[in-house]
Protein backbone atom coordinates (compact mmCIF):
# COMPACT_ATOMS: atom_id res chain seq x y z
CA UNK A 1 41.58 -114.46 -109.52
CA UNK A 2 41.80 -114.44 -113.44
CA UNK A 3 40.42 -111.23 -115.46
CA UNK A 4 38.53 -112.06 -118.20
CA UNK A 5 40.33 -111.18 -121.55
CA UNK A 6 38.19 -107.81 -123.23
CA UNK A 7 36.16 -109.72 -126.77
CA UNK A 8 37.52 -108.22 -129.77
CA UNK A 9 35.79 -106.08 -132.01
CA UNK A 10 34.53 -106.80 -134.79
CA UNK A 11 37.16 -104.23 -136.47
CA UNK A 12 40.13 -105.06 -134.80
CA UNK A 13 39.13 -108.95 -136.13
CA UNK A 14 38.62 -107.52 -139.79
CA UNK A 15 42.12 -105.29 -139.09
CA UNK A 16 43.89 -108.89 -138.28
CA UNK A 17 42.51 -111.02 -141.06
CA UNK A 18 43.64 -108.04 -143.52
CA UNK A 19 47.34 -107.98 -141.79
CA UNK A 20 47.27 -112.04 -142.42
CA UNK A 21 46.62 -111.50 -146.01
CA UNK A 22 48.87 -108.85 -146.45
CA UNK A 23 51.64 -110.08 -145.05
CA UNK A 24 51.25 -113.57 -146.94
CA UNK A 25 51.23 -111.64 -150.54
CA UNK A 26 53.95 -110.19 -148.86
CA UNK A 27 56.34 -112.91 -149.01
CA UNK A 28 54.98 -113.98 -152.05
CA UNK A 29 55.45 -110.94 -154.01
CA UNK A 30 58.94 -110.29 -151.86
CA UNK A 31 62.03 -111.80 -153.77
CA UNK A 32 63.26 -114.83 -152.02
CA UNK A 33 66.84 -115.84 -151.92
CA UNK A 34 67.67 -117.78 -155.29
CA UNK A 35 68.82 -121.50 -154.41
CA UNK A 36 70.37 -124.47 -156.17
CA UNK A 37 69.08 -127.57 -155.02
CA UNK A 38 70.38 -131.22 -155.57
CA UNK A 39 69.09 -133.35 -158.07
CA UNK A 40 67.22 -136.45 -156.42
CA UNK A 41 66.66 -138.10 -159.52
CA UNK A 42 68.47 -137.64 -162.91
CA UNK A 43 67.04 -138.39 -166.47
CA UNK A 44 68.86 -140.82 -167.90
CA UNK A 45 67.99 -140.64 -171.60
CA UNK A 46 64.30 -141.75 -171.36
CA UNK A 47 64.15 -143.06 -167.84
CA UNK A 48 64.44 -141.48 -164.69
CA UNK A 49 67.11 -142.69 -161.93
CA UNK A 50 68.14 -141.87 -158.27
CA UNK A 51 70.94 -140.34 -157.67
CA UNK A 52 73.49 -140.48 -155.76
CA UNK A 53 74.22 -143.55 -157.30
CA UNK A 54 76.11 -146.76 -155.82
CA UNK A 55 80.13 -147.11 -157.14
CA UNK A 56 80.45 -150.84 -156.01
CA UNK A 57 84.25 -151.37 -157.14
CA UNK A 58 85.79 -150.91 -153.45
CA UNK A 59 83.28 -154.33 -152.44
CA UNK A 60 86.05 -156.22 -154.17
CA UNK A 61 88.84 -154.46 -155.71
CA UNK A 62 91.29 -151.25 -155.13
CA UNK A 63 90.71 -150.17 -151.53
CA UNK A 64 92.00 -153.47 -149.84
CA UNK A 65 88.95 -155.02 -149.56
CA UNK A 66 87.39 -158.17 -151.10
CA UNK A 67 84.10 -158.84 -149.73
CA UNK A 68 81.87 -161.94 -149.45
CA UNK A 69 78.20 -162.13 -150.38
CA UNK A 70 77.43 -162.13 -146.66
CA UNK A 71 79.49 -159.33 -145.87
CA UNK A 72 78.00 -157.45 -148.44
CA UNK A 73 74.86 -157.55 -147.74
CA UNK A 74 74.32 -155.33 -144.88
CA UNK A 75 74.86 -152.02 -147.46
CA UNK A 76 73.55 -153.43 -150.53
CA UNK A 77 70.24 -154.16 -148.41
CA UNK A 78 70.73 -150.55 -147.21
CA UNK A 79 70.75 -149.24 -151.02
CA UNK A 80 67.89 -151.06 -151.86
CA UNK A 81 65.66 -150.09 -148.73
CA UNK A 82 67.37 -145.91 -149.59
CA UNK A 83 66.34 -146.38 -153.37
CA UNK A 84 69.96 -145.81 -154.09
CA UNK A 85 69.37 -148.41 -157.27
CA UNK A 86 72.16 -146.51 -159.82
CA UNK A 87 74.71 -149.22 -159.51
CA UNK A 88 78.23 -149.53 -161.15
CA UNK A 89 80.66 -152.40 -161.64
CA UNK A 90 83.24 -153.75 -164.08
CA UNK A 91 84.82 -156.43 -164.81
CA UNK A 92 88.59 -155.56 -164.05
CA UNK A 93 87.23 -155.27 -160.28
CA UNK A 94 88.83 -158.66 -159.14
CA UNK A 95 88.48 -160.28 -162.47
CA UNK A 96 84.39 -160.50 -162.44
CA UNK A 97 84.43 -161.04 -158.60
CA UNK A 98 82.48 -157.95 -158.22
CA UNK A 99 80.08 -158.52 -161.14
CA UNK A 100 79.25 -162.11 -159.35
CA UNK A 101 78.97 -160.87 -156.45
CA UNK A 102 76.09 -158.22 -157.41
CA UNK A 103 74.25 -160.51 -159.67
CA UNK A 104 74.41 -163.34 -156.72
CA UNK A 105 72.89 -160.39 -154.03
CA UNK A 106 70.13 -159.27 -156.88
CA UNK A 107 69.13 -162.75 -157.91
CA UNK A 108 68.89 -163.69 -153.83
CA UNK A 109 67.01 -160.80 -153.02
CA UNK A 110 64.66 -160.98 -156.26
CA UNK A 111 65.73 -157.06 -156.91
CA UNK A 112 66.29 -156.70 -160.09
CA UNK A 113 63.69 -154.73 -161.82
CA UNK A 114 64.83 -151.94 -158.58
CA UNK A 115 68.20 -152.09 -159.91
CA UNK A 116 70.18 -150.28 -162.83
CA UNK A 117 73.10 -151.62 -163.52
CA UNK A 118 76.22 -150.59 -164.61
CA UNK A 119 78.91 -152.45 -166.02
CA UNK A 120 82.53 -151.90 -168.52
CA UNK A 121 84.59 -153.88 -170.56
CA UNK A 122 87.81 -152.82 -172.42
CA UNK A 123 90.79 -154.16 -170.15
CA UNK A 124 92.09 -157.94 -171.08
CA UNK A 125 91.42 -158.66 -167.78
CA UNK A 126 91.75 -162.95 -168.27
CA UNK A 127 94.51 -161.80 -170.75
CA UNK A 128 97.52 -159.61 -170.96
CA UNK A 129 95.72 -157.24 -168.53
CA UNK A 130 96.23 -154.32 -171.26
CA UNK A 131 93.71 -152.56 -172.53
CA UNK A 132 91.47 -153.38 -175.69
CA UNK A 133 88.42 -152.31 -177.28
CA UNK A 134 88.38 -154.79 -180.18
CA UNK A 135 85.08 -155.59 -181.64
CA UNK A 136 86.11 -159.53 -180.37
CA UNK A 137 86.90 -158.25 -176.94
CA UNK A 138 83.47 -156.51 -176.60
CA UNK A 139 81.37 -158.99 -177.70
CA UNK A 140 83.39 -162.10 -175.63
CA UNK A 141 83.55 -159.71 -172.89
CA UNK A 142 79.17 -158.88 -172.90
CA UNK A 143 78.95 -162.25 -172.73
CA UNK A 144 81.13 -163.21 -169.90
CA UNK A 145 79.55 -160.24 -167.83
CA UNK A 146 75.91 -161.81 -168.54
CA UNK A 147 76.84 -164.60 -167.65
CA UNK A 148 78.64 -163.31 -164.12
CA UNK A 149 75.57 -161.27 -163.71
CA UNK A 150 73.00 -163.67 -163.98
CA UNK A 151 70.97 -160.90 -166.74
CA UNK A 152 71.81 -158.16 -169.09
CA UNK A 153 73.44 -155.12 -167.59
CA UNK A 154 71.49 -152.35 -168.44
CA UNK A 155 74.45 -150.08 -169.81
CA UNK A 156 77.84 -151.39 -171.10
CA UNK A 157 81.00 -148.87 -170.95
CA UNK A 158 84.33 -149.06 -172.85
CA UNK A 159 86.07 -148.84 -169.15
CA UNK A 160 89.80 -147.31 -170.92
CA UNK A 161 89.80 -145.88 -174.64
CA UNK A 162 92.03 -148.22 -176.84
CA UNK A 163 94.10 -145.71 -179.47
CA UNK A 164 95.16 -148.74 -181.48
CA UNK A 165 91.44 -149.93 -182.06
CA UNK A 166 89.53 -147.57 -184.68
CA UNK A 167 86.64 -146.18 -182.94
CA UNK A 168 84.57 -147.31 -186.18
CA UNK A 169 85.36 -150.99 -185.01
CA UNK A 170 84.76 -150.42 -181.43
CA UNK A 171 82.16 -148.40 -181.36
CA UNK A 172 80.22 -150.36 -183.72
CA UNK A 173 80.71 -153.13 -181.93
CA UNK A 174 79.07 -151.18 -178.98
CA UNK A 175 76.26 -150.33 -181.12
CA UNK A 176 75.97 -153.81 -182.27
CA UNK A 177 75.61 -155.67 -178.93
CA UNK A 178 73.13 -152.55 -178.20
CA UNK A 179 71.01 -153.61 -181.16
CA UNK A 180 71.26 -157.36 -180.04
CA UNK A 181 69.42 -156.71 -177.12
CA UNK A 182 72.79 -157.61 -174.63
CA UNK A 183 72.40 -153.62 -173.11
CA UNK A 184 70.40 -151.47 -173.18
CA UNK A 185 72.63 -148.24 -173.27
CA UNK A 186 76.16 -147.77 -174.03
CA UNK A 187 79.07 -145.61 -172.75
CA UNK A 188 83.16 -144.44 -172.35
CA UNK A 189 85.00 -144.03 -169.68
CA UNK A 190 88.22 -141.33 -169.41
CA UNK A 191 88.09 -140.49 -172.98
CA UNK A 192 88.44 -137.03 -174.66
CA UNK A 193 86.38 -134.87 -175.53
CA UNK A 194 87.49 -135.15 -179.19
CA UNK A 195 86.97 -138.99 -178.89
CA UNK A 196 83.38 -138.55 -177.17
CA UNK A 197 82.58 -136.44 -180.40
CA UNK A 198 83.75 -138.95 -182.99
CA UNK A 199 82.16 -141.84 -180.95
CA UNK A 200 78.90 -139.85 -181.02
CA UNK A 201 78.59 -139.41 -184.36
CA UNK A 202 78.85 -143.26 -184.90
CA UNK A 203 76.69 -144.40 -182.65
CA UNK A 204 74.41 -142.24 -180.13
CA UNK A 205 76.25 -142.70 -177.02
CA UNK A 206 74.14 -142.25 -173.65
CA UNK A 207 77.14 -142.00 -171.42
CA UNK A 208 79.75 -140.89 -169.80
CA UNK A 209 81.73 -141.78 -166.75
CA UNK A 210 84.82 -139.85 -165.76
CA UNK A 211 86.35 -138.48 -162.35
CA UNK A 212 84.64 -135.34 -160.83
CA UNK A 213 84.39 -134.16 -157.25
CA UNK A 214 85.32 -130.68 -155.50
CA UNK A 215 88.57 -132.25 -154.93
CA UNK A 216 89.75 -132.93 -158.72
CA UNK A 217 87.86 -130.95 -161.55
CA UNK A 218 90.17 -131.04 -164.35
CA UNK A 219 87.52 -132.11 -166.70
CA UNK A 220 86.05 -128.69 -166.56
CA UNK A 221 89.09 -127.68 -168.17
CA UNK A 222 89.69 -130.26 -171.17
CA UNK A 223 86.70 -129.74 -172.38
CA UNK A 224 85.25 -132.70 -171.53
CA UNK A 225 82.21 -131.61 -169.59
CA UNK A 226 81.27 -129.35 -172.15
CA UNK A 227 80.97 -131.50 -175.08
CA UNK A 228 78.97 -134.38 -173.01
CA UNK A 229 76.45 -131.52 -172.26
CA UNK A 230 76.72 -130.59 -175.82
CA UNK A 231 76.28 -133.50 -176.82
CA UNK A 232 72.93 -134.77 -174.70
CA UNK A 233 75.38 -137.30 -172.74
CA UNK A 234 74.78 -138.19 -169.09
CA UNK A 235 77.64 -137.57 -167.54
CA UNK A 236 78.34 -140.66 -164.25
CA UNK A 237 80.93 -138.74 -161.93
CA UNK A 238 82.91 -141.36 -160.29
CA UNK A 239 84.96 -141.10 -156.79
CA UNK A 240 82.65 -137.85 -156.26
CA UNK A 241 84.77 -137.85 -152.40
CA UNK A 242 88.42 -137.77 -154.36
CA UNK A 243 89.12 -141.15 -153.10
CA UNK A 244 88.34 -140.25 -150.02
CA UNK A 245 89.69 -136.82 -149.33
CA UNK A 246 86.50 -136.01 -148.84
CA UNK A 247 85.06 -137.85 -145.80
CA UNK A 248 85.04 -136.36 -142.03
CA UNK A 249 87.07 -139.42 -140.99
CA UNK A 250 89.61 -139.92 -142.95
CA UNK A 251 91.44 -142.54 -140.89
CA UNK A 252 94.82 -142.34 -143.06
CA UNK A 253 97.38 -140.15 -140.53
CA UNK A 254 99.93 -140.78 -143.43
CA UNK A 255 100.79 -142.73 -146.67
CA UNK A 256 102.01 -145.78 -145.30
CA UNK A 257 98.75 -146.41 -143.22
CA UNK A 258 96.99 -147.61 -146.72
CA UNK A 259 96.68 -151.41 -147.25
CA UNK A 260 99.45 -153.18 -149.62
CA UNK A 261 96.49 -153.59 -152.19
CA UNK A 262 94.80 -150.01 -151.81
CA UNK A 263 95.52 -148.34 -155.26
CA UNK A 264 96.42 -145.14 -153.67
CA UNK A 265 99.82 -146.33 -151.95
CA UNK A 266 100.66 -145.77 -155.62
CA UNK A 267 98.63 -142.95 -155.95
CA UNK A 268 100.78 -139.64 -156.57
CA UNK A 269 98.60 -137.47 -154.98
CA UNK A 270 98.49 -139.77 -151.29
CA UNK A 271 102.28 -139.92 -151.26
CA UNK A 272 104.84 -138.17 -149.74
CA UNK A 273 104.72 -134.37 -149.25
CA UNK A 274 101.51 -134.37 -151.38
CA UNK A 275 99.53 -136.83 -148.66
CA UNK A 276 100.05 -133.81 -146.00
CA UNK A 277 99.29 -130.92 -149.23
CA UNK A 278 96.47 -131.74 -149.83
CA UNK A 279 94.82 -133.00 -146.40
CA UNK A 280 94.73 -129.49 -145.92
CA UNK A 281 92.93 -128.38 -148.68
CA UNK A 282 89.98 -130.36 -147.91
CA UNK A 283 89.43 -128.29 -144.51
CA UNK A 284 87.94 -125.15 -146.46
CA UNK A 285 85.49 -127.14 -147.59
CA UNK A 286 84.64 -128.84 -143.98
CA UNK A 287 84.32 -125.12 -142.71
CA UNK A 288 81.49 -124.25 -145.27
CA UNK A 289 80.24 -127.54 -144.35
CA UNK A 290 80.10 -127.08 -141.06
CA UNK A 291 78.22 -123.81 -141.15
CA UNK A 292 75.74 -125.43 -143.13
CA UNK A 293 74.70 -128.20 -140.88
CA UNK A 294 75.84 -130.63 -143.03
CA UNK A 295 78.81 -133.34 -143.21
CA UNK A 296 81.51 -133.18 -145.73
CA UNK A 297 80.46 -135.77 -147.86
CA UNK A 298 77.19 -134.22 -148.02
CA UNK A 299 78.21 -130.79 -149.54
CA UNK A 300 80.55 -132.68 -151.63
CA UNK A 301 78.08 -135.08 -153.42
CA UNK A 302 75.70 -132.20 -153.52
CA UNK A 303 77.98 -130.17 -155.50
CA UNK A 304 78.54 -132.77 -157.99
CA UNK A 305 75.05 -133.21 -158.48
CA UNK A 306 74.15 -129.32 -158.47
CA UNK A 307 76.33 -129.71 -161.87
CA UNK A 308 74.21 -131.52 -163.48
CA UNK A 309 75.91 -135.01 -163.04
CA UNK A 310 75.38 -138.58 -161.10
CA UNK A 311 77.76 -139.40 -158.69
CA UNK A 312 78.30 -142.77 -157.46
CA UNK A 313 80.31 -143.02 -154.34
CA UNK A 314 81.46 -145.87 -152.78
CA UNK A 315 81.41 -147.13 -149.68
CA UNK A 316 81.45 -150.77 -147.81
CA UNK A 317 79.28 -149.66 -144.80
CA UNK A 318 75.25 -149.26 -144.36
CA UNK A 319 75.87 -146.21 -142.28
CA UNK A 320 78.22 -144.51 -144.22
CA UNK A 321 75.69 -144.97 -147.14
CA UNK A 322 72.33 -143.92 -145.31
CA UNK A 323 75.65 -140.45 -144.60
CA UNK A 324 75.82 -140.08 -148.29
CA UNK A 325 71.79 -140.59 -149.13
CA UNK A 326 71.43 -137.10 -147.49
CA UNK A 327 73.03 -135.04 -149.65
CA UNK A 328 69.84 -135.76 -151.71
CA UNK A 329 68.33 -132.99 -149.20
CA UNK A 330 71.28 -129.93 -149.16
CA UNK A 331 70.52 -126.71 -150.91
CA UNK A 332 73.18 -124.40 -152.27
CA UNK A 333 72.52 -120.57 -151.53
CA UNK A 334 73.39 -118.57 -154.36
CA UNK A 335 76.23 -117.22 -151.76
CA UNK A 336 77.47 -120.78 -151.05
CA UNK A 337 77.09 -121.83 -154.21
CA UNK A 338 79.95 -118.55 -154.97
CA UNK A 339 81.67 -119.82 -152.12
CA UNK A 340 82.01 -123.15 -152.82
CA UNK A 341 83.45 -122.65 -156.38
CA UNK A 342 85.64 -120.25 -154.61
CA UNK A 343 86.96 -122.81 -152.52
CA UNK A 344 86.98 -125.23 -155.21
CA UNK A 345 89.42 -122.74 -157.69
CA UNK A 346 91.37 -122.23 -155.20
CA UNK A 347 92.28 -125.81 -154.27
CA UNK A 348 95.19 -126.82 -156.31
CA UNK A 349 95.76 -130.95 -155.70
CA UNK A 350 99.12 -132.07 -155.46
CA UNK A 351 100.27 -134.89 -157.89
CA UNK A 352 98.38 -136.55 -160.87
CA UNK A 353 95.79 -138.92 -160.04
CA UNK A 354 97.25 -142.07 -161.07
CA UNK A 355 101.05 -143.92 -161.22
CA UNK A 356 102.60 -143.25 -164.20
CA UNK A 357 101.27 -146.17 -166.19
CA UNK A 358 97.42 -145.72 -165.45
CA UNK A 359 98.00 -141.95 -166.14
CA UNK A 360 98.53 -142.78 -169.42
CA UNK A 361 95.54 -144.84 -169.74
CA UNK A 362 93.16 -142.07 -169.65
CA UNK A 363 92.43 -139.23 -171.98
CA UNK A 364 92.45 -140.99 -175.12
């Protein structure tokens, strides 16, 4: 046998209502823990994009792989079904291979007016293979990516700065195929900040792509950074993981497990003593991580984007892209947010990033 519950007054009803309201203006008057939350779209001069962003170079070129349309397909399908539309290429990746293959996927799959894209010239790449930012070499090069692409890229990058070219002849010629309707925006890659300034006041340059992740920050120290924010530039971070450091799987036990065409067998900070260095440093990270919920990639493309930048990973796999997509979604406490650039000052990475002769490609 039940009892029958005792009706409430009409009192103890008007009590409960007021305790309601109370404690909802409450937590609305009640300071609430002060977060920093990842960008999920960027401006990018006057139009909006998604980020993270899509680095496409290890489809073809650098990480020992050289994919076919067909093999391709699975994660560029996966970007465009994500929204992850912020795509970058060049032509140095396999000599236009990758270029092809995105405008052959794009024109296939009738996506282009979903897709920005992304592309750089400034390395002789059907030449001496040096680097060159003549006026000639921009405007033979615009065409030949066009043409590869199948339509106009929508921004155009000097990939390496060329000190032996006068920036009034290269960046004019920028300008110039700007003007011509052949891209829409233009950029540099690895410059200075000195040369981002000079460039700038030649021609309005929208922006700039250059190396930043949790793993390698040295442009916060050159002054890089600073002027592009100075200067109203978006700034593109590329390999936002540190080439990988920055992944839960990293499936290299040692250097000599990279293939014979990966770029970082020659890669000073992935060989010898420094491989094992700085393996280790990437585990303070994975702890905060971890606490969060989260996967390592995730806090680490979230941090790049909590600094105001676009970061375009790369990857060759649907799954490990969908991975990435959520870091869209991870918050930074003000206490993590401490932490992490604790972490992050700490870390000191072994080695340059490049071999001798692509170190002193960049900086100019």
């Amino acid at each position: 046998m039940t009892s029958k519950s005792r009706p409430c007054s009409v009192i103890e009803v008007a009590d409960h209502q007021l305790y309601e309201f109370t404690s909802k203006v409450t937590l609305l008057i009640r300071p609430q823990p002060k977060s920093i939350k990842m960008a999920k779209t960027f401006q990018f001069q006057d139009i909006q994009v998604n980020s993270p962003g899509f680095g496409a170079m290890g489809l073809s070129f650098g990480l020992g792989s050289n994919l076919s349309l067909e093999e391709a397909e699975p994660v560029l399908l996966k970007a465009i079904e994500l929204g992850c539309t912020f795509w970058d290429t060049a032509v140095v990746y396999q000599a236009g291979v990758n270029e092809k293959l995105l405008g052959d996927f794009i024109r296939k799959h009738n996506v282009r007016d979903k897709v920005f894209i992304a592309s750089k010239c400034g390395f002789d790449v059907f030449g001496s293979g040096g680097i060159t930012n003549s006026a000639s070499h921009i405007k033979e090069y615009i065409e030949g990516t066009i043409e590869r692409l199948g339509f106009t890229p929508d921004l155009y990058y000097l990939h390496r700065i060329d000190p032996n070219t006068p920036l009034e002849e290269s960046i004019t010629a920028l300008d110039e195929i700007r003007k011509a309707g052949k891209t829409k925006y233009i950029g540099l890659s690895e410059c200075s900040a000195a040369t981002l300034r000079k460039a700038n006041s030649i021609a309005k340059i929208d922006a700039l792509q250059a190396e930043y992740s949790a793993f390698e920050t040295i442009h916060e120290t050159d002054g890089l950074i600073e002027a592009a924010k100075e200067l109203g530039v978006a700034y593109v971070a590329y390999s936002p993981l540190g080439h990988g450091w920055l992944v839960d799987d990293f499936q290299y036990k040692s250097p000599d497990d990279f293939a014979p065409n990966d770029f970082r067998r020659g890669s000073p900070k992935f060989q010898g003593e420094n491989f094992y260095k700085n393996k280790a440093i990437v585990d303070e990270i994975k702890k905060l991580a971890v606490r969060k919920g989260v996967t390592l990639p995730q806090i680490a493309l979230a941090w790049v984007a909590a600094q105001g930048m676009i970061p375009i990973p790369g990857t060759t796999k649907a799954k490990r892209l969908e991975e990435n997509w959520v870091s869209r979604d991870v918050i930074f406490s003000d206490e993590e947010r401490v932490e992490m650039r604790k972490i992050i000052d700490a870390a000191k990475p072994h080695g340059n990033r490049y071999n001798p002769t692509q170190q002193a490609m960049v900086g100019h």
